[in-house]
PDB file of N, CA and C in Angstrom:
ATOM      1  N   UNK A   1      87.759 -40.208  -3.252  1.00  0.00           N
ATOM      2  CA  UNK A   1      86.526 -39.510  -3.650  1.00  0.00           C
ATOM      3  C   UNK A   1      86.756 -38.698  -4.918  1.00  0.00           C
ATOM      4  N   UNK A   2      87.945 -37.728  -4.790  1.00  0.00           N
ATOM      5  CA  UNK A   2      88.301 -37.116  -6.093  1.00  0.00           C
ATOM      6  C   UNK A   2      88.534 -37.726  -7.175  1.00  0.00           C
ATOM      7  N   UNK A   3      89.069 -39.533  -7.133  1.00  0.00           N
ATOM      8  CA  UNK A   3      89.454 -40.081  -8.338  1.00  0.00           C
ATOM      9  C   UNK A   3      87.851 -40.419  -8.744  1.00  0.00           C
ATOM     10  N   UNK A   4      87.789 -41.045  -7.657  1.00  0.00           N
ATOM     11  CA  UNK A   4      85.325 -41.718  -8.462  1.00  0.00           C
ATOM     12  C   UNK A   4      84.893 -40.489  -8.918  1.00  0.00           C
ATOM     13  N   UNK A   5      84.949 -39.564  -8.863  1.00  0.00           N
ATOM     14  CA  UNK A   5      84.362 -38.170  -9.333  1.00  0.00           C
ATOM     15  C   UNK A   5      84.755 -38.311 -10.626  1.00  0.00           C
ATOM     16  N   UNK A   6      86.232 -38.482 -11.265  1.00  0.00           N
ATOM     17  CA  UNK A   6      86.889 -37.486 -12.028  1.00  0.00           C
ATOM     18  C   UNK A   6      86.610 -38.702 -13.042  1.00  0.00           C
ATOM     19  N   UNK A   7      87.093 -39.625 -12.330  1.00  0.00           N
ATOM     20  CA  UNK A   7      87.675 -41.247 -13.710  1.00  0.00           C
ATOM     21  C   UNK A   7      86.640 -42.564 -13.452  1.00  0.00           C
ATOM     22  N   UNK A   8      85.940 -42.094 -14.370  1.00  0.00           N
ATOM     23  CA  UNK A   8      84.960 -43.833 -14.550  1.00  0.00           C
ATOM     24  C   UNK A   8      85.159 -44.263 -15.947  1.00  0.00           C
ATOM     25  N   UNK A   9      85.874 -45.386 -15.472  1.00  0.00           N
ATOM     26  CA  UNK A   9      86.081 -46.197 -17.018  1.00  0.00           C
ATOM     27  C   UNK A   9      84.708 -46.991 -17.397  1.00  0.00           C
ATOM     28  N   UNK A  10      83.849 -47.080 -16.777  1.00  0.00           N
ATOM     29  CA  UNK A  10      82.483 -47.359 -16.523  1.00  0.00           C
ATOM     30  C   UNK A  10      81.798 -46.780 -17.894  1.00  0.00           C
ATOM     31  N   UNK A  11      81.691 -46.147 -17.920  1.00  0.00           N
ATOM     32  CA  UNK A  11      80.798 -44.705 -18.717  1.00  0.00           C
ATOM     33  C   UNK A  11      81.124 -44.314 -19.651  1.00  0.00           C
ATOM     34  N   UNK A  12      83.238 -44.010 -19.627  1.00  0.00           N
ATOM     35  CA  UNK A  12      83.985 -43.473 -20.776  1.00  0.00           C
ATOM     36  C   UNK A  12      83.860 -44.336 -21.736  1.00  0.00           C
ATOM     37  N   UNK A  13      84.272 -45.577 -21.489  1.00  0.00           N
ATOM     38  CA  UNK A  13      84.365 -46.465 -22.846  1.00  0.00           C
ATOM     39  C   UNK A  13      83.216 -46.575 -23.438  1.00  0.00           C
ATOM     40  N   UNK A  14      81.755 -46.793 -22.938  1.00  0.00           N
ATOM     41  CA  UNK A  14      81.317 -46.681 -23.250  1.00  0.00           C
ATOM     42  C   UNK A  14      80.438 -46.148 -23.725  1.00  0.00           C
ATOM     43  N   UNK A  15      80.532 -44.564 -23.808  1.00  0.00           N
ATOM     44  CA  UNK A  15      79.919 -43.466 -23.970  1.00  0.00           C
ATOM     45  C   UNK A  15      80.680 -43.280 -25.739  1.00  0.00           C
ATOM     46  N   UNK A  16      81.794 -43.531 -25.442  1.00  0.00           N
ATOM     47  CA  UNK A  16      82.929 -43.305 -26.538  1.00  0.00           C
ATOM     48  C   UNK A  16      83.118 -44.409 -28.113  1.00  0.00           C
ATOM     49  N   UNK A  17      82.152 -45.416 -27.253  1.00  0.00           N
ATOM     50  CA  UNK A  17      81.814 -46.574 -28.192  1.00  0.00           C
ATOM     51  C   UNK A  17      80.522 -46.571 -28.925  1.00  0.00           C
ATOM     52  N   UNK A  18      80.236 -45.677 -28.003  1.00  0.00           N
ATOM     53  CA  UNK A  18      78.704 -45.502 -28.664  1.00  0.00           C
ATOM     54  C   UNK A  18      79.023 -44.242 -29.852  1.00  0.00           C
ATOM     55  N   UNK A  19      79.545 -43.389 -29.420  1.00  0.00           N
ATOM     56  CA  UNK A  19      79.365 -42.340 -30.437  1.00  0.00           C
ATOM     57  C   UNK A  19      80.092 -42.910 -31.691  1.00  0.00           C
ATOM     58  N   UNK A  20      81.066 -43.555 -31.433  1.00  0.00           N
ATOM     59  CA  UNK A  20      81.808 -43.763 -32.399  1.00  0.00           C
ATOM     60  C   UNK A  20      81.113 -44.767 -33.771  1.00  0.00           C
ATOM     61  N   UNK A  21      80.198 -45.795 -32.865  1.00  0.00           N
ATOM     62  CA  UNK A  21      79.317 -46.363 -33.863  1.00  0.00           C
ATOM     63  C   UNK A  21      78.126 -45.822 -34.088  1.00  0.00           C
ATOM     64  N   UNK A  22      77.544 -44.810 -33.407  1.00  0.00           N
ATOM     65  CA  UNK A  22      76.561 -43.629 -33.774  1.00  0.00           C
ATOM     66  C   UNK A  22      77.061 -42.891 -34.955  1.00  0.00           C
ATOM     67  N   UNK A  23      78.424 -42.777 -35.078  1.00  0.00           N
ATOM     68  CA  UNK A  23      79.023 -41.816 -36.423  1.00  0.00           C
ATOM     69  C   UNK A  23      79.479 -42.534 -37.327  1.00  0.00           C
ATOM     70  N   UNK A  24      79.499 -44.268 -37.325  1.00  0.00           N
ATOM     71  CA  UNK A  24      79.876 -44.420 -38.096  1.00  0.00           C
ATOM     72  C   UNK A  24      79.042 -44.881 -39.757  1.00  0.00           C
ATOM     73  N   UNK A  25      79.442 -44.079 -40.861  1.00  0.00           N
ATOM     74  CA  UNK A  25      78.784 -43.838 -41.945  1.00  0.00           C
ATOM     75  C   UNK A  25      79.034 -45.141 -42.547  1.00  0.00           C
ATOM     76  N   UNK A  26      79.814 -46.237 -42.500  1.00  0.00           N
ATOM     77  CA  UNK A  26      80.045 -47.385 -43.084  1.00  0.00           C
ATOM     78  C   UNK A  26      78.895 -48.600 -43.187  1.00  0.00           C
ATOM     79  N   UNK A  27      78.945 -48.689 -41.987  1.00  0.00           N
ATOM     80  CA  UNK A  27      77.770 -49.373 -41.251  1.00  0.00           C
ATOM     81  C   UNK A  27      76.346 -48.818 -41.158  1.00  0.00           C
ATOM     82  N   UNK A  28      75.465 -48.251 -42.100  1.00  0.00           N
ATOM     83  CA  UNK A  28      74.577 -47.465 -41.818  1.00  0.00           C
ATOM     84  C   UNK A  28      73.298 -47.992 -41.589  1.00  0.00           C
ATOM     85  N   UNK A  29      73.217 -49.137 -42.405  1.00  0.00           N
ATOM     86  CA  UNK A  29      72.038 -50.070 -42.468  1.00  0.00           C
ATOM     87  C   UNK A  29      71.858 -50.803 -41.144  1.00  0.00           C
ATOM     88  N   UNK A  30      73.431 -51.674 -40.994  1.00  0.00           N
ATOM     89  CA  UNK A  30      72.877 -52.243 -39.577  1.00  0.00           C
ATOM     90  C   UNK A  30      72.937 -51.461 -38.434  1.00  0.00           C
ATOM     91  N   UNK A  31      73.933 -50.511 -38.467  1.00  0.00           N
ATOM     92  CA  UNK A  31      73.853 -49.972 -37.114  1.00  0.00           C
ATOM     93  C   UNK A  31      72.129 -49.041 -36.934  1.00  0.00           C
ATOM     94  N   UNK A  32      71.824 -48.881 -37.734  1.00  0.00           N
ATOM     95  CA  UNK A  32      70.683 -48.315 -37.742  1.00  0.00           C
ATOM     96  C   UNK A  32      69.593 -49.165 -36.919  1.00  0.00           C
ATOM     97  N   UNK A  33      69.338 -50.436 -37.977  1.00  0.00           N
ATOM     98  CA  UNK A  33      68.776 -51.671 -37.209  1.00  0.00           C
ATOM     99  C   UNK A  33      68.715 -51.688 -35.968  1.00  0.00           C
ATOM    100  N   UNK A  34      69.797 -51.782 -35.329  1.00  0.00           N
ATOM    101  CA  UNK A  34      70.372 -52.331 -33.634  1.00  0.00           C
ATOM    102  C   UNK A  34      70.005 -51.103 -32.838  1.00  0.00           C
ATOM    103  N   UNK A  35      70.096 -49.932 -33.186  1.00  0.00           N
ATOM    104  CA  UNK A  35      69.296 -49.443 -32.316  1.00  0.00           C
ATOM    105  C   UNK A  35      67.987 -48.881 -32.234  1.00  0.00           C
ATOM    106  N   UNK A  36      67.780 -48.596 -33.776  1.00  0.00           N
ATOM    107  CA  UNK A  36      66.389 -48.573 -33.755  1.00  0.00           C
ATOM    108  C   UNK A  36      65.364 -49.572 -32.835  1.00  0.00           C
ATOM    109  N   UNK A  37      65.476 -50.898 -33.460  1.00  0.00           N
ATOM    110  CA  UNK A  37      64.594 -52.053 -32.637  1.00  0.00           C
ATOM    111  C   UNK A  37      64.907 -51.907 -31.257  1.00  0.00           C
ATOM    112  N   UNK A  38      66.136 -51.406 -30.738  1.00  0.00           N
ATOM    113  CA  UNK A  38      66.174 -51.529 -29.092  1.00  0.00           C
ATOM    114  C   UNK A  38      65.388 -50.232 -28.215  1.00  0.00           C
ATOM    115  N   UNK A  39      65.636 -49.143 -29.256  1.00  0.00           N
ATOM    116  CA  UNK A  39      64.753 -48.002 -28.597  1.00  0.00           C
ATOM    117  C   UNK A  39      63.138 -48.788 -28.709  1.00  0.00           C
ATOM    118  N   UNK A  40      62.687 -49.244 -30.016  1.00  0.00           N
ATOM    119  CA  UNK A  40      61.277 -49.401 -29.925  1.00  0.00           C
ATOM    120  C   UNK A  40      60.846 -49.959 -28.570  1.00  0.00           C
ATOM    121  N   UNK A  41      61.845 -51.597 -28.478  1.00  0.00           N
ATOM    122  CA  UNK A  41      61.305 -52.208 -27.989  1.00  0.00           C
ATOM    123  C   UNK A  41      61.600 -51.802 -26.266  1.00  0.00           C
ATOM    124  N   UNK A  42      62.613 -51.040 -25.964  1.00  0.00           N
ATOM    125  CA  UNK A  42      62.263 -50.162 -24.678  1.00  0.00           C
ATOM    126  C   UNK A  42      60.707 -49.438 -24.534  1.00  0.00           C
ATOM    127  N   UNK A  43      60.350 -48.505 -25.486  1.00  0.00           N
ATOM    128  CA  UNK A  43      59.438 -47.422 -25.774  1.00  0.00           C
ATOM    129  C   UNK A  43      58.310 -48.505 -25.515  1.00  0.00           C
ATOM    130  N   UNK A  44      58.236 -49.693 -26.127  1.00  0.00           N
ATOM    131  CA  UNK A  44      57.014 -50.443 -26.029  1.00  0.00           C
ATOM    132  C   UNK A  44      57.199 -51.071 -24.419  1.00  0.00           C
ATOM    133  N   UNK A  45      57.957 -51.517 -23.778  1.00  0.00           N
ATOM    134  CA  UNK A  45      57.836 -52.139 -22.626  1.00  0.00           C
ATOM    135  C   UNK A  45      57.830 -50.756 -21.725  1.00  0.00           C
ATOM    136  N   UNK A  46      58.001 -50.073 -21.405  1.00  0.00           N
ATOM    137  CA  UNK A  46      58.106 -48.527 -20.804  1.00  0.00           C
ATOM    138  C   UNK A  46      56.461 -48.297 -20.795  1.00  0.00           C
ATOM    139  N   UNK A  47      55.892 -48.547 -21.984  1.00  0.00           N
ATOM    140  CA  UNK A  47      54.224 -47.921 -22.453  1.00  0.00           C
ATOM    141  C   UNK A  47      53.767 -48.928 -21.930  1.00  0.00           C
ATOM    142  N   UNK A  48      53.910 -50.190 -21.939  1.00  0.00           N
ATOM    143  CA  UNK A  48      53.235 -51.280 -21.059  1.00  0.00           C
ATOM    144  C   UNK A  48      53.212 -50.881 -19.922  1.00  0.00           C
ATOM    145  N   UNK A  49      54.086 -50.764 -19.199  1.00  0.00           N
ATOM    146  CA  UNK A  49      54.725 -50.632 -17.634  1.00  0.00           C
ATOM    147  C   UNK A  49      53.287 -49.542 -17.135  1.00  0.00           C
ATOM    148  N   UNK A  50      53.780 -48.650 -17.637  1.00  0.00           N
ATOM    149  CA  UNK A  50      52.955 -47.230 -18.017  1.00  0.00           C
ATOM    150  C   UNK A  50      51.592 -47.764 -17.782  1.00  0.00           C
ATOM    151  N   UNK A  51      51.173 -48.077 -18.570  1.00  0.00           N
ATOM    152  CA  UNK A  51      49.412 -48.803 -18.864  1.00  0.00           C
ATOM    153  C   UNK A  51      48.989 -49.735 -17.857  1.00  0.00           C
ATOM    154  N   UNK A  52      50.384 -50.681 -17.271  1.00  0.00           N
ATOM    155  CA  UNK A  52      49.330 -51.640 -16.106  1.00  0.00           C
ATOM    156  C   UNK A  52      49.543 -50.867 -14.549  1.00  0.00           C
ATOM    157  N   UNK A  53      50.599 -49.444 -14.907  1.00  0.00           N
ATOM    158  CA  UNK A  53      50.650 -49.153 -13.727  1.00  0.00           C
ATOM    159  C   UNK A  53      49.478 -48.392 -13.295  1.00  0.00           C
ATOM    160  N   UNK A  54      48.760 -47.663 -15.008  1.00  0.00           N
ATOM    161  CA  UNK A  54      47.475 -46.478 -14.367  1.00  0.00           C
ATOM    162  C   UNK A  54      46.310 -47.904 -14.239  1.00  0.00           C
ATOM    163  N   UNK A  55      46.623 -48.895 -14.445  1.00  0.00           N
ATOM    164  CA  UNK A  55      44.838 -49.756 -14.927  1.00  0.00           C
ATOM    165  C   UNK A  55      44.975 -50.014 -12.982  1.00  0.00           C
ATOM    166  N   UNK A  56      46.582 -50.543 -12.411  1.00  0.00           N
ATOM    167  CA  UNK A  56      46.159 -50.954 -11.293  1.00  0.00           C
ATOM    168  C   UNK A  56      45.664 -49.878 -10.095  1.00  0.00           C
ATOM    169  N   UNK A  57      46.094 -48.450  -9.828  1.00  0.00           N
ATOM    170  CA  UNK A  57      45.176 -48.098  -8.568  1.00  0.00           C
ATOM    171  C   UNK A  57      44.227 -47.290  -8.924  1.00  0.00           C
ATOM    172  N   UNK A  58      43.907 -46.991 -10.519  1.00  0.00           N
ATOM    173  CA  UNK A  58      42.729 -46.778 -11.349  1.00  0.00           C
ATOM    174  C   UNK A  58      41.730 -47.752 -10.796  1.00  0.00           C
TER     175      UNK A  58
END
């Protein structure tokens, strides 16, 4: 129980991969790209979800 608490390689690597290409200044154009379009296209399926959930017990 104390080790699942303490150590998830789950999360670390990739928490750690992210920032690292979140900071990286080299890559600015595409990394920008890749997540920009993935937030949108969350934000847009999220607002769908959203919209057929009030139309249905509306």
């Amino acid at each position: 129980s104390s080790s699942n608490g303490t150590y998830y390689p789950d999360h670390l690597p990739l928490l750690k991969f992210k920032s690292i290409t979140d900071s990286t200044p080299n890559r600015t154009s595409k990394s920008e790209s890749s997540p920009k379009s993935d937030s949108d296209d969350m934000d847009r399926l999220i607002r769908n979800h959203v919209d057929e959930n009030n139309v249905g017990p509306n």
